[in-house]
PDB file of N, CA and C in Angstrom:
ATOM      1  N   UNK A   1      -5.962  19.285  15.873  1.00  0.00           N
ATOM      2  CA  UNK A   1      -5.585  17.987  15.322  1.00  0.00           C
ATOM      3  C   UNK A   1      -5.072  18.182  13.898  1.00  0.00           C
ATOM      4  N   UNK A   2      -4.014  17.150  13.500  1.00  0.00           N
ATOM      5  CA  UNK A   2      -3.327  17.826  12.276  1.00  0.00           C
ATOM      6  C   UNK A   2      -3.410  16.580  11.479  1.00  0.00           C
ATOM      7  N   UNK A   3      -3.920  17.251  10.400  1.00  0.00           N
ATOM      8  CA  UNK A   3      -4.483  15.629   9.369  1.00  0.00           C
ATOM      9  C   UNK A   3      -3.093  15.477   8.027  1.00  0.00           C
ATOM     10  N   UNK A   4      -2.958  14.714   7.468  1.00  0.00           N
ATOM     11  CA  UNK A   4      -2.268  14.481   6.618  1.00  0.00           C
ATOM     12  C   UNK A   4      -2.628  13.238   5.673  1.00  0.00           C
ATOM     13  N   UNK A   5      -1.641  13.842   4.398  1.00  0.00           N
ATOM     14  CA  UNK A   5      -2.535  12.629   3.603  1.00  0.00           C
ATOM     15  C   UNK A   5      -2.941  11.145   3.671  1.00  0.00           C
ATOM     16  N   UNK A   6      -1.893  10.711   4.239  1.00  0.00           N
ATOM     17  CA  UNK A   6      -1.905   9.426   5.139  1.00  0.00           C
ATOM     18  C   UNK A   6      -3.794   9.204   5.343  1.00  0.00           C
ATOM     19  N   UNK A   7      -4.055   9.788   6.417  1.00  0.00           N
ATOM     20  CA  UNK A   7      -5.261   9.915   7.567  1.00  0.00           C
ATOM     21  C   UNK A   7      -6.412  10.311   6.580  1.00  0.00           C
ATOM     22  N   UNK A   8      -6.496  10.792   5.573  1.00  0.00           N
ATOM     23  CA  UNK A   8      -7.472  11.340   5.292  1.00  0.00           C
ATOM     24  C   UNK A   8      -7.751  11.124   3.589  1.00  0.00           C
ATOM     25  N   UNK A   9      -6.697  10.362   3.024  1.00  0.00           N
ATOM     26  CA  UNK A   9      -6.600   9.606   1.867  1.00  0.00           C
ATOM     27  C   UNK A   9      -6.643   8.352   2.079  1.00  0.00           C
ATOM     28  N   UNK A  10      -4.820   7.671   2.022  1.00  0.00           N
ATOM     29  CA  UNK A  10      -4.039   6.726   1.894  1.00  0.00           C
ATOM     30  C   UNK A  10      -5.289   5.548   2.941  1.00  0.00           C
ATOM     31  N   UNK A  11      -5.425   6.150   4.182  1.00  0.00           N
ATOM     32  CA  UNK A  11      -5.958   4.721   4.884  1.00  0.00           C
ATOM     33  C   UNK A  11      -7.318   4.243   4.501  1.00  0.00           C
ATOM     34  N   UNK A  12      -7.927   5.276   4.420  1.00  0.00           N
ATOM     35  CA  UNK A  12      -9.370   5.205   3.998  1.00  0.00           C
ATOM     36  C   UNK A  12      -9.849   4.455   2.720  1.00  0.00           C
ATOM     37  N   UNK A  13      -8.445   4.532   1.486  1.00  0.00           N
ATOM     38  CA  UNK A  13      -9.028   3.992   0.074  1.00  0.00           C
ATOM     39  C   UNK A  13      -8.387   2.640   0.713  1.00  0.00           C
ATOM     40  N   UNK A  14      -7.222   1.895   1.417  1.00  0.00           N
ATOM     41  CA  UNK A  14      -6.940   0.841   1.687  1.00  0.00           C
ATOM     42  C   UNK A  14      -8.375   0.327   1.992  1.00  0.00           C
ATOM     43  N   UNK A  15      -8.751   0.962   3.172  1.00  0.00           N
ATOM     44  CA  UNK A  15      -9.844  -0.272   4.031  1.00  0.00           C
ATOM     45  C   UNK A  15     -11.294  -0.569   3.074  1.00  0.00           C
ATOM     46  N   UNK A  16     -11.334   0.680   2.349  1.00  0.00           N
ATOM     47  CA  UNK A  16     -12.394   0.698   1.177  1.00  0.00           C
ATOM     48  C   UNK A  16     -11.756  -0.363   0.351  1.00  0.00           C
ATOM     49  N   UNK A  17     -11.097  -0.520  -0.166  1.00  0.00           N
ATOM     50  CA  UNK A  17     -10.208  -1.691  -1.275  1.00  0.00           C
ATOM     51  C   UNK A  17     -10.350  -3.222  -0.385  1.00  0.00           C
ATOM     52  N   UNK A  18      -9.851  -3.272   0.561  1.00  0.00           N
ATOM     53  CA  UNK A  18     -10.149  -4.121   1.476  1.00  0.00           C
ATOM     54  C   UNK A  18     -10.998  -5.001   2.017  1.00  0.00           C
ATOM     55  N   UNK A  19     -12.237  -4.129   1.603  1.00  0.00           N
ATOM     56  CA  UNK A  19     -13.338  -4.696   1.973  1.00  0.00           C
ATOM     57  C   UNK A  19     -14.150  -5.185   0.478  1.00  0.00           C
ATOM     58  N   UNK A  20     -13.839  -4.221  -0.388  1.00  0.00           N
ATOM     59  CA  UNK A  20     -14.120  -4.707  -1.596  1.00  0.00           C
ATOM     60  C   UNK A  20     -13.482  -6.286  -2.116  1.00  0.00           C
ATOM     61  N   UNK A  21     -12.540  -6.785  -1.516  1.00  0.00           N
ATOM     62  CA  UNK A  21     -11.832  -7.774  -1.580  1.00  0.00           C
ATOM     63  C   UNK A  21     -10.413  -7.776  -2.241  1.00  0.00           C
ATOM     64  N   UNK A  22     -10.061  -6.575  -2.380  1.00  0.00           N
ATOM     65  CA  UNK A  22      -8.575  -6.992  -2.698  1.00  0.00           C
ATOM     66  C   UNK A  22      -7.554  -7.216  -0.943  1.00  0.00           C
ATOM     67  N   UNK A  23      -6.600  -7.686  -1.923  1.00  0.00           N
ATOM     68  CA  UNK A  23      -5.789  -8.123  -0.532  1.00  0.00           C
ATOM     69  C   UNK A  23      -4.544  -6.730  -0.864  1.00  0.00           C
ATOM     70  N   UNK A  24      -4.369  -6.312   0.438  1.00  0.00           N
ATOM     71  CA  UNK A  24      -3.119  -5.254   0.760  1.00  0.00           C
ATOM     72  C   UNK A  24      -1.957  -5.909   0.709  1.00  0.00           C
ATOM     73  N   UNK A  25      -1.110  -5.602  -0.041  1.00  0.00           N
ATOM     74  CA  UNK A  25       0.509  -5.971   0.260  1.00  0.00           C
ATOM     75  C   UNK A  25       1.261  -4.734   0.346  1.00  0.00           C
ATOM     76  N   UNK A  26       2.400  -4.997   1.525  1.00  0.00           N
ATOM     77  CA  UNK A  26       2.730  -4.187   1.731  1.00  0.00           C
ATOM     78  C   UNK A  26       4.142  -4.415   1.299  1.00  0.00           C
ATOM     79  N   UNK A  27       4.512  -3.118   1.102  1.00  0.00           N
ATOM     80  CA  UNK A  27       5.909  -3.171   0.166  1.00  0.00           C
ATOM     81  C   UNK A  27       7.375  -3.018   1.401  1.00  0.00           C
ATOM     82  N   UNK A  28       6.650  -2.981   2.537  1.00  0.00           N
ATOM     83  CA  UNK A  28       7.667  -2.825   3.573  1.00  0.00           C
ATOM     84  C   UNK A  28       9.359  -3.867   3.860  1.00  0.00           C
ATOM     85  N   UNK A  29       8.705  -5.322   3.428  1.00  0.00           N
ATOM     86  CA  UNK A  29       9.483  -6.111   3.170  1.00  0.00           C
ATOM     87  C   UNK A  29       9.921  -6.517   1.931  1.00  0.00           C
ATOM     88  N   UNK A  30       9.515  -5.815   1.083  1.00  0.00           N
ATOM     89  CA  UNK A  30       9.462  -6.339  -0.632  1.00  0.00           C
ATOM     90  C   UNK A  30      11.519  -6.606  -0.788  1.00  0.00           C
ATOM     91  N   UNK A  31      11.279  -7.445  -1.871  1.00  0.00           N
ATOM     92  CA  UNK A  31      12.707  -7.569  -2.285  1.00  0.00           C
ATOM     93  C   UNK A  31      12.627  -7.300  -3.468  1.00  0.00           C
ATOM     94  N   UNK A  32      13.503  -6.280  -4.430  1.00  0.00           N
ATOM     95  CA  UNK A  32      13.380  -5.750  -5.576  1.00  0.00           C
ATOM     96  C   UNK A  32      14.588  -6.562  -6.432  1.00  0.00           C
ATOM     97  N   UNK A  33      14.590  -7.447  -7.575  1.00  0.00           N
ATOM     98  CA  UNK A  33      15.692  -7.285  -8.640  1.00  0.00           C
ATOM     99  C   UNK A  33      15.552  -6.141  -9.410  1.00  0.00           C
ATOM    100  N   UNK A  34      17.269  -5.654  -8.954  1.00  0.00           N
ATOM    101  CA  UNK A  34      17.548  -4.582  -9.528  1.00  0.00           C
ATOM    102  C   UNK A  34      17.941  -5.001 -11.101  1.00  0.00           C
ATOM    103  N   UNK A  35      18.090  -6.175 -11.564  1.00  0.00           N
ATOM    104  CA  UNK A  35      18.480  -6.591 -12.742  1.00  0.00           C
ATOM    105  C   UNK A  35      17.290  -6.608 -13.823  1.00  0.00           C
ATOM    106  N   UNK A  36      16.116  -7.296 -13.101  1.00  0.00           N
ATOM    107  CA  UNK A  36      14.795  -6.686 -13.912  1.00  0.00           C
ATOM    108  C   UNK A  36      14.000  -5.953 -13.854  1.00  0.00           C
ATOM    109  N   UNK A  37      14.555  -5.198 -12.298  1.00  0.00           N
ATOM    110  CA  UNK A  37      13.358  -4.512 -11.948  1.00  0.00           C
ATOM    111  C   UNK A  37      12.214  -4.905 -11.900  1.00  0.00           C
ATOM    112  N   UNK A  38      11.712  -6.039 -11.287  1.00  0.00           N
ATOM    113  CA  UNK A  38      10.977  -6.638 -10.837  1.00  0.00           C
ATOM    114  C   UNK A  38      10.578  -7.147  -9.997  1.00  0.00           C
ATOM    115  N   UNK A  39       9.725  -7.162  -9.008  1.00  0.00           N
ATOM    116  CA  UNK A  39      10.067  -7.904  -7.639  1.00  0.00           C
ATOM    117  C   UNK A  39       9.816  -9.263  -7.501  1.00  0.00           C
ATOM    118  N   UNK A  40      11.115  -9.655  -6.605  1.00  0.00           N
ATOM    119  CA  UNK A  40      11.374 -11.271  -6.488  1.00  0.00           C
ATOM    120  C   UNK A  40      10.420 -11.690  -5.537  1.00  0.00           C
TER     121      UNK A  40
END
């Protein structure tokens, strides 16, 4: 079985964060101004 950081970092501090009560956003749909560099 082949682990990667994903699997053995990345998901684990999410669901830990998660439960602590922050909320996950995911940047998958994000819309960026490139003018402020900021997201809209």
């Amino acid at each position: 079985m082949v682990f990667s950081e994903d699997s053995r970092v990345k998901i684990p501090c999410i669901l830990r964060l998660v439960r602590l009560g922050y909320r996950y956003l995911s940047l998958k749909d994000a819309v960026c101004d490139e003018a402020g560099d900021k997201p809209a």
